[in-house]
N, C-alpha and C. Protein backbone atom coordinates (compact mmCIF):
# COMPACT_ATOMS: atom_id res chain seq x y z
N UNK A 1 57.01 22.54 -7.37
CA UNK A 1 55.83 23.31 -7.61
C UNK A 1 55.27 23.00 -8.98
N UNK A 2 53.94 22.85 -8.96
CA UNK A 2 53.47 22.61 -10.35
C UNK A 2 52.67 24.01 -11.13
N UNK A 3 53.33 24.03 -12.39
CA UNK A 3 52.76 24.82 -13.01
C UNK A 3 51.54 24.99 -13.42
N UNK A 4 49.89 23.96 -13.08
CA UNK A 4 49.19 23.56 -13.45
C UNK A 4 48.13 24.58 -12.25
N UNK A 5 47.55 25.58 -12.76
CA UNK A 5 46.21 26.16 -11.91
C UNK A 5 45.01 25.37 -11.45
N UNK A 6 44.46 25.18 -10.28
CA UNK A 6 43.67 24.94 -10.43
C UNK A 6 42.44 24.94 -10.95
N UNK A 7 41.62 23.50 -11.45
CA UNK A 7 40.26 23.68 -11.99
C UNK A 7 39.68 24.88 -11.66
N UNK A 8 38.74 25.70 -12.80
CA UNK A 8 37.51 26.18 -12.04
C UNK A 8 36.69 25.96 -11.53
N UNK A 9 35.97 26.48 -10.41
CA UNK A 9 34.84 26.20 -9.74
C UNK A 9 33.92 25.73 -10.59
N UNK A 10 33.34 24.20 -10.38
CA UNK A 10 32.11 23.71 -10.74
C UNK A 10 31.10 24.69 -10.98
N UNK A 11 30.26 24.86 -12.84
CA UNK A 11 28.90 25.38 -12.49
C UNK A 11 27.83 24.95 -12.42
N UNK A 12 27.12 25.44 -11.29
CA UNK A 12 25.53 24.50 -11.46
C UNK A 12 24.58 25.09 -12.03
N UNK A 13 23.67 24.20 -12.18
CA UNK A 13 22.66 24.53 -12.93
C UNK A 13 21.31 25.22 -12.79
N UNK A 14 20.68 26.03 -12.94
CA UNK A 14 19.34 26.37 -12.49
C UNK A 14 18.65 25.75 -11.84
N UNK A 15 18.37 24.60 -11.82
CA UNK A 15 18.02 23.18 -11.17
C UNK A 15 18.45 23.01 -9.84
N UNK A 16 19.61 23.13 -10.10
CA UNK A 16 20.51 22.39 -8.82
C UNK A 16 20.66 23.50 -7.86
N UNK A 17 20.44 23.19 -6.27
CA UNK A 17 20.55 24.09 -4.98
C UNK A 17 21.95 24.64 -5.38
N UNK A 18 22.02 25.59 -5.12
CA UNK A 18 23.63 26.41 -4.40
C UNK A 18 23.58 25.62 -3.31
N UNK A 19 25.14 25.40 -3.26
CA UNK A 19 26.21 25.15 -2.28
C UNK A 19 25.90 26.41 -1.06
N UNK A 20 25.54 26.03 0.13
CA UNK A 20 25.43 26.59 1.27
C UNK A 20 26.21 25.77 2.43
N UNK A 21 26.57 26.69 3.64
CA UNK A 21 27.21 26.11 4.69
C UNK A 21 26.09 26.74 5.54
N UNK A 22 25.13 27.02 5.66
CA UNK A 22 23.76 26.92 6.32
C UNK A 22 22.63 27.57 5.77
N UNK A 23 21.85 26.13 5.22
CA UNK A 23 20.54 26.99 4.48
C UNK A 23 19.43 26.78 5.40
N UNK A 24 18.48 27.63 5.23
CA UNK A 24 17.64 27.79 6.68
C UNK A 24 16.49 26.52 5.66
N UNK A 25 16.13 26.27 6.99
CA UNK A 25 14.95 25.77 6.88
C UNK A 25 13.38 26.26 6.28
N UNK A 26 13.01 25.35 5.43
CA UNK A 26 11.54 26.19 4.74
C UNK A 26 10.11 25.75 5.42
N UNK A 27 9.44 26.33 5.76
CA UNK A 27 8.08 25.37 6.43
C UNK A 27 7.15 25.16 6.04
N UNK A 28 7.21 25.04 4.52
CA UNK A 28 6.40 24.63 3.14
C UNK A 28 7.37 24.12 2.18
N UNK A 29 7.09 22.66 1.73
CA UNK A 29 7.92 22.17 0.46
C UNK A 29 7.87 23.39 -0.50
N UNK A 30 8.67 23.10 -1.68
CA UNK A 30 8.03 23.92 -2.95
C UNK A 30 7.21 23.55 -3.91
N UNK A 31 6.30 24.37 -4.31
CA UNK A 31 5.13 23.94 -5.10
C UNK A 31 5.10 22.78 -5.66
N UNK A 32 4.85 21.32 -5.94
CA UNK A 32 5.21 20.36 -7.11
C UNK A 32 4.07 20.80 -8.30
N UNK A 33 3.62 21.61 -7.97
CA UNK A 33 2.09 21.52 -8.68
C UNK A 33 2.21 22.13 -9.94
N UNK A 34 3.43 22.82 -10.08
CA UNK A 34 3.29 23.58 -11.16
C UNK A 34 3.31 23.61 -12.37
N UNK A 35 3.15 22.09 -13.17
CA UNK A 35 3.59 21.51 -14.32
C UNK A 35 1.82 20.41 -14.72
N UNK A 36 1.61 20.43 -13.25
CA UNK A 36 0.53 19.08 -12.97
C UNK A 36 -0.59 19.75 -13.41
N UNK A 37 -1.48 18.35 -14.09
CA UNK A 37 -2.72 18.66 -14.72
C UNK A 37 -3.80 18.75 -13.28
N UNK A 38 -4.91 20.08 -12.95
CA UNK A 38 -5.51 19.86 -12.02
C UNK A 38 -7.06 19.46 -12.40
N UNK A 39 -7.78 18.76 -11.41
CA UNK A 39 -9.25 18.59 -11.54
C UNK A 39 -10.09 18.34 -10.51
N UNK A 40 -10.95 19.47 -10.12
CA UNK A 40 -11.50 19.39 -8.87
C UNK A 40 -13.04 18.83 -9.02
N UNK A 41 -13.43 18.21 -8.08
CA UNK A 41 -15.02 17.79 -8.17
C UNK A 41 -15.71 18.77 -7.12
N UNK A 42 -17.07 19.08 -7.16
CA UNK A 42 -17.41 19.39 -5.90
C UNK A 42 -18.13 18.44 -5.20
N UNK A 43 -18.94 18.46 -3.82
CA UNK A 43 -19.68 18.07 -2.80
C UNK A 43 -20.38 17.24 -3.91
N UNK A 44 -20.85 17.63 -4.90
CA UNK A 44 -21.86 16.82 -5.69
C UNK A 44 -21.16 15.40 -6.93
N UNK A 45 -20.06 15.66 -6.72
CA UNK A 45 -19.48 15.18 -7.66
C UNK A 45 -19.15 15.62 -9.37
N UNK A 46 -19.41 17.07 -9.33
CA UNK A 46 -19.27 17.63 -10.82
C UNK A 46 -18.30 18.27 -10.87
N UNK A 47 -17.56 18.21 -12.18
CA UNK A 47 -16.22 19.08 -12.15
C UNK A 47 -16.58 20.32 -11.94
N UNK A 48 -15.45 21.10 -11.13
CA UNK A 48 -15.82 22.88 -11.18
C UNK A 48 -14.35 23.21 -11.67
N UNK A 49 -14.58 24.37 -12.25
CA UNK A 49 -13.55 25.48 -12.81
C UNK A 49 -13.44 26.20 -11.55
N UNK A 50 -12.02 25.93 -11.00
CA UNK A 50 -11.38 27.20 -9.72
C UNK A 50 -10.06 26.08 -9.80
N UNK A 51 -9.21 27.50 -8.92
CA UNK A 51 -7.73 27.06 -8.86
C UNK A 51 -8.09 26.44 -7.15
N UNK A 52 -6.63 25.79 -6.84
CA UNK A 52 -6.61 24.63 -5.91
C UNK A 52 -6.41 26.10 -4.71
N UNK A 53 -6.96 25.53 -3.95
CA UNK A 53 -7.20 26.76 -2.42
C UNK A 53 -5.95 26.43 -1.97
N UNK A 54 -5.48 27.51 -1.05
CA UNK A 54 -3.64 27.29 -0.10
C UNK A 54 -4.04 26.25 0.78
N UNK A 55 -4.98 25.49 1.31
CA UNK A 55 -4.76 24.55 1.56
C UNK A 55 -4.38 23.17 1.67
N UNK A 56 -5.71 23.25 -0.24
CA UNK A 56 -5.11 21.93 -0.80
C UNK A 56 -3.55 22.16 -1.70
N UNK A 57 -3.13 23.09 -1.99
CA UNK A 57 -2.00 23.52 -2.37
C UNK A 57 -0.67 22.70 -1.30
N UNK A 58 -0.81 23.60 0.00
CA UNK A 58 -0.11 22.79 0.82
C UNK A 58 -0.39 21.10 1.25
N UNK A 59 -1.71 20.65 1.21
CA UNK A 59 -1.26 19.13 1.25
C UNK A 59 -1.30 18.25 0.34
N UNK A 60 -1.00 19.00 -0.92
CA UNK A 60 -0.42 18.23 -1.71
C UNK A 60 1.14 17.91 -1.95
N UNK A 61 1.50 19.60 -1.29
CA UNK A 61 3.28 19.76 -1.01
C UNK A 61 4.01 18.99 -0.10
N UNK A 62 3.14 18.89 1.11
CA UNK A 62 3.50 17.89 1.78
C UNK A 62 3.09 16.29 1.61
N UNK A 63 2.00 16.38 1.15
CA UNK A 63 2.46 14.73 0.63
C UNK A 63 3.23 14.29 -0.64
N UNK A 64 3.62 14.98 -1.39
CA UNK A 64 4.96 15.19 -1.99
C UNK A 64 6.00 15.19 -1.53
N UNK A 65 6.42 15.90 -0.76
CA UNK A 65 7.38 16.07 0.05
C UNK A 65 7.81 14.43 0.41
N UNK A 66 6.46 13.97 1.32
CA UNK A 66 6.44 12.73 2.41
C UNK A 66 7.17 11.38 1.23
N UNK A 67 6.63 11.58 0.10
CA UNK A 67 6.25 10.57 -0.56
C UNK A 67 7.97 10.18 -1.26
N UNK A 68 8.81 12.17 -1.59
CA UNK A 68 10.25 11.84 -1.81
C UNK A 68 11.08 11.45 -0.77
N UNK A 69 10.52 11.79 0.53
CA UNK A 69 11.74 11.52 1.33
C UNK A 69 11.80 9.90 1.94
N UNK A 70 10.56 9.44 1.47
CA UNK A 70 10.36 7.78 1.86
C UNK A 70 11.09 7.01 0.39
N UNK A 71 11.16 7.79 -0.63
CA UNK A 71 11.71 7.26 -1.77
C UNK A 71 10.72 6.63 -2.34
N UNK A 72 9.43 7.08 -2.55
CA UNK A 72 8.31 5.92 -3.03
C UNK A 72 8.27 6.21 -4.49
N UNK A 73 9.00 7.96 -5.08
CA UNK A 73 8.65 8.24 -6.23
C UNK A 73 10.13 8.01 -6.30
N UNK A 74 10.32 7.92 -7.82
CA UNK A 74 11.85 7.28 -8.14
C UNK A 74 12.40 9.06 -8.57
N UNK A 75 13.52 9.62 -8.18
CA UNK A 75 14.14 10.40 -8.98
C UNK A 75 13.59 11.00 -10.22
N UNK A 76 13.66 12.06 -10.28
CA UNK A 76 13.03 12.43 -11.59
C UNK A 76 11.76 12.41 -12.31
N UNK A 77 11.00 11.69 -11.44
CA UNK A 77 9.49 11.68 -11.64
C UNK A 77 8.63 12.58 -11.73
N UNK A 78 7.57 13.48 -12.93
CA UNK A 78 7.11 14.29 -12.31
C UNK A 78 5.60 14.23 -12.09
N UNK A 79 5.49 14.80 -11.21
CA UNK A 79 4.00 15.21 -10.69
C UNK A 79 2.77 15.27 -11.67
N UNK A 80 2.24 14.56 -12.38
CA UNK A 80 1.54 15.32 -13.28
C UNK A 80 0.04 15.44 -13.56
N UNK A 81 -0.82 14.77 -12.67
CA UNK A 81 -2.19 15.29 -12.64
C UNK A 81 -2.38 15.37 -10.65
N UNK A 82 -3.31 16.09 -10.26
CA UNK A 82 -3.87 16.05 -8.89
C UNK A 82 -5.15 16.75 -9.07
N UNK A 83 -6.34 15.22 -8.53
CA UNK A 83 -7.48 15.76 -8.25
C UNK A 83 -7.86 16.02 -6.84
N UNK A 84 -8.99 16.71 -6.95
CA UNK A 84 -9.56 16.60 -5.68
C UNK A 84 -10.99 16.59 -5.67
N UNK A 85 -11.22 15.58 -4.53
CA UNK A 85 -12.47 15.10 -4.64
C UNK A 85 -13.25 15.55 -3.71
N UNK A 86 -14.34 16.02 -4.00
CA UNK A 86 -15.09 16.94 -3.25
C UNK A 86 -16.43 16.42 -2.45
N UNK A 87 -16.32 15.20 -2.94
CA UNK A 87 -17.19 14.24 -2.22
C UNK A 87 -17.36 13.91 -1.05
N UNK A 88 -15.77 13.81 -0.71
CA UNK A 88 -15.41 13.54 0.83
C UNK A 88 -14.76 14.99 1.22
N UNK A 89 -14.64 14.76 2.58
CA UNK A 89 -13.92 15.96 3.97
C UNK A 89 -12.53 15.44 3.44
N UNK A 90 -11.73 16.80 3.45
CA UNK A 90 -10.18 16.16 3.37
C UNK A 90 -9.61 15.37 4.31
N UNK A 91 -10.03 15.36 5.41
CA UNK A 91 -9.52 14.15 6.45
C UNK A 91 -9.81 13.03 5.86
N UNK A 92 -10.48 12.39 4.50
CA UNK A 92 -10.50 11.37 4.00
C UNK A 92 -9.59 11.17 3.52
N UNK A 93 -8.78 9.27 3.44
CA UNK A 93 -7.33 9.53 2.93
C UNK A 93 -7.64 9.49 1.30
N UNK A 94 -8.77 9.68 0.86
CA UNK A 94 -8.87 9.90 -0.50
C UNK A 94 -9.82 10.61 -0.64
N UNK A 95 -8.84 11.93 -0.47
CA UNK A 95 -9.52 13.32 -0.72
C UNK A 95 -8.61 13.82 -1.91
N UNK A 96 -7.19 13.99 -1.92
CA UNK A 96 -6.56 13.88 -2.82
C UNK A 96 -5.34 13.15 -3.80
N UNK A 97 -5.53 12.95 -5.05
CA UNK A 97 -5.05 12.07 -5.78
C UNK A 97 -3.85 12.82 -5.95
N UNK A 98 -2.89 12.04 -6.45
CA UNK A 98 -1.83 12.24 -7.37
C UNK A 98 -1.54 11.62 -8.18
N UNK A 99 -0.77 11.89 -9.39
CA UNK A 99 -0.14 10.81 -10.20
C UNK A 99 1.06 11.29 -10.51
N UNK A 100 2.13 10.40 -10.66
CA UNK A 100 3.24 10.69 -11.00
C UNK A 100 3.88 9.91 -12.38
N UNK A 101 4.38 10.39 -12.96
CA UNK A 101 5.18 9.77 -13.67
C UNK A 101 6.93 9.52 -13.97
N UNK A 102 7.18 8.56 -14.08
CA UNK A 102 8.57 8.39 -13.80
C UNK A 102 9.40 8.32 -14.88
N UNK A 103 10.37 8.70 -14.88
CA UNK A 103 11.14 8.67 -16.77
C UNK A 103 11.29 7.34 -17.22
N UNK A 104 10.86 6.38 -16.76
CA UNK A 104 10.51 5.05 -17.45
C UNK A 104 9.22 4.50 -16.79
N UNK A 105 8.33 3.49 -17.17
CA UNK A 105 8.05 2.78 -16.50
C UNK A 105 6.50 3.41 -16.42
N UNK A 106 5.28 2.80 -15.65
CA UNK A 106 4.11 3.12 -15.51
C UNK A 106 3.98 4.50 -14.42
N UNK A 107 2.73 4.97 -14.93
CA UNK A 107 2.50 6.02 -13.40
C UNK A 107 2.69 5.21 -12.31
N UNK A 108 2.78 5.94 -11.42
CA UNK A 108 2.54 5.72 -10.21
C UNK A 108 1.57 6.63 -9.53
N UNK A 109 0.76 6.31 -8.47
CA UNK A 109 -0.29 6.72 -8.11
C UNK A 109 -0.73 6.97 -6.41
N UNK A 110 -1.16 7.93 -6.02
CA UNK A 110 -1.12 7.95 -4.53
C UNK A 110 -2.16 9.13 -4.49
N UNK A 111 -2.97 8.10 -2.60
CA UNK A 111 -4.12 9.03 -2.13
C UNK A 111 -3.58 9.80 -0.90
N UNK A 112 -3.66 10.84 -1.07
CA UNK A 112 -3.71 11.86 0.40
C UNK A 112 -4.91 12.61 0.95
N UNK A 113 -4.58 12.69 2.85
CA UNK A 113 -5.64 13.53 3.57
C UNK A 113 -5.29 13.94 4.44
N UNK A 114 -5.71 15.14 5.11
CA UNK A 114 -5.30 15.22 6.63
C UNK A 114 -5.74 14.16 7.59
N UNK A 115 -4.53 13.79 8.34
CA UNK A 115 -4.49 13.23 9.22
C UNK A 115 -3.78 14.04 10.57
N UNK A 116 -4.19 12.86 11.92
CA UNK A 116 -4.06 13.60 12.89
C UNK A 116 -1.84 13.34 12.95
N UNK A 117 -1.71 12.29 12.52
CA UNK A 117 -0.15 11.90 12.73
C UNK A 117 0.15 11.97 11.19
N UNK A 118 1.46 12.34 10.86
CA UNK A 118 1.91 11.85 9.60
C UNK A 118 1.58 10.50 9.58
N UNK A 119 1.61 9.79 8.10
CA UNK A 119 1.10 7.89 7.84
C UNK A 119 1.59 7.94 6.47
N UNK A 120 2.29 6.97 6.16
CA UNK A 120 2.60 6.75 4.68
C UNK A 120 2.52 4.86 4.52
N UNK A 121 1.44 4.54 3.69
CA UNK A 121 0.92 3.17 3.58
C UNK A 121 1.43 3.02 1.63
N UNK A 122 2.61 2.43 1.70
CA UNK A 122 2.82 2.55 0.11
C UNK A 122 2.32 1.43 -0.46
N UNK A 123 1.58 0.31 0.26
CA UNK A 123 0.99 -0.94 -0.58
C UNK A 123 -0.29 -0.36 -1.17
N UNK A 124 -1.17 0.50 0.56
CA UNK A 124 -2.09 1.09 -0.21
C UNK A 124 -2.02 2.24 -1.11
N UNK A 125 -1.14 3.06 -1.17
CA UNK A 125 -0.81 4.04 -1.77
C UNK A 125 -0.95 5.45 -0.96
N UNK A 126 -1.48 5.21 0.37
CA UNK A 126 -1.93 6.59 1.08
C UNK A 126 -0.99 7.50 1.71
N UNK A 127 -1.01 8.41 1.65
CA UNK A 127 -0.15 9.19 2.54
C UNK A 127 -1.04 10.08 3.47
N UNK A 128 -0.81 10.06 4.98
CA UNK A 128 -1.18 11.28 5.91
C UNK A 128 -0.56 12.38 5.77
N UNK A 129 -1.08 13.34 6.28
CA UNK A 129 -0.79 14.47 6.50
C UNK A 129 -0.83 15.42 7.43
N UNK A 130 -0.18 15.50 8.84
CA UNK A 130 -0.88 16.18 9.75
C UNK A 130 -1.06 17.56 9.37
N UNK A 131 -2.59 17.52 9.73
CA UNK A 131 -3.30 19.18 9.68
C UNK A 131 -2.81 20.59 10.66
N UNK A 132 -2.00 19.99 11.44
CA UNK A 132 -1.24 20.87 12.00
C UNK A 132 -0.49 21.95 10.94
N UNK A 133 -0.54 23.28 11.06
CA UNK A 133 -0.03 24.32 10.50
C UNK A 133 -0.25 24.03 8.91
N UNK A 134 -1.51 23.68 8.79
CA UNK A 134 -2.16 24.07 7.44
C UNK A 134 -3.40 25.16 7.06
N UNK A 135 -2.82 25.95 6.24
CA UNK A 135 -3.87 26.86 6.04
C UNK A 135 -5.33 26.20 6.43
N UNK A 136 -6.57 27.33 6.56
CA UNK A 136 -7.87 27.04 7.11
C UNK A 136 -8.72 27.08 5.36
């Protein structure tokens, strides 16, 4: 028998998920937006002062989402400007911008829109989005 107790339980960090043996499913990423510089145009092309509507909120989450789970943004990258362009219908795939930045190295950059299928084009930089169960 050894006299030696075991380690204590690992602590994590604010950051880091808890350890679960079943975490439910969410049906909205979580916000990335919350650090990111925003800038909206309208129909005319002039900047306006207003916060981003729950729509464009959510497809920006999901093309966030799309964009980590394809691995296009490297680890640790963060989110840090998203426009939106008011020029076009969001079904344009450049309705909304992102930029990211990565802890080394240049931004990186990507257009999103609703689309009828998810689409992720990383030469062009676009990501779809199906409009299915997105706010109106």
């Amino acid at each position: 028998m050894s006299d030696q107790s075991d380690p204590p339980p690992r602590q994590t960090q604010p950051h880091e998920p808890q350890p679960s043996a079943a975490q439910p499913a969410s049906p909205a990423p979580a916000n990335p937006l919350a650090a990111a510089e925003t800038h909206i145009t309208d129909a005319g092309g002039r900047p306006v002062t207003r916060v981003l509507s729950a729509r464009e909120v959510w497809l920006a989450a999901h093309a966030d989402a799309a964009l980590r789970a394809a691995q296009a943004v490297p680890a640790g990258s963060g989110l840090v400007r998203v426009e939106v362009n008011g020029l076009v219908p969001d079904s344009d795939p450049t309705y909304l911008y992102l930029r990211y930045q990565p802890t080394l190295g240049a931004p990186l950059e990507f257009w999103a829109g609703f689309r009828h299928a998810a689409s992720l084009n990383l030469k062009r930089g676009l990501v779809g989005v199906p409009a299915a169960g997105a706010p109106a």
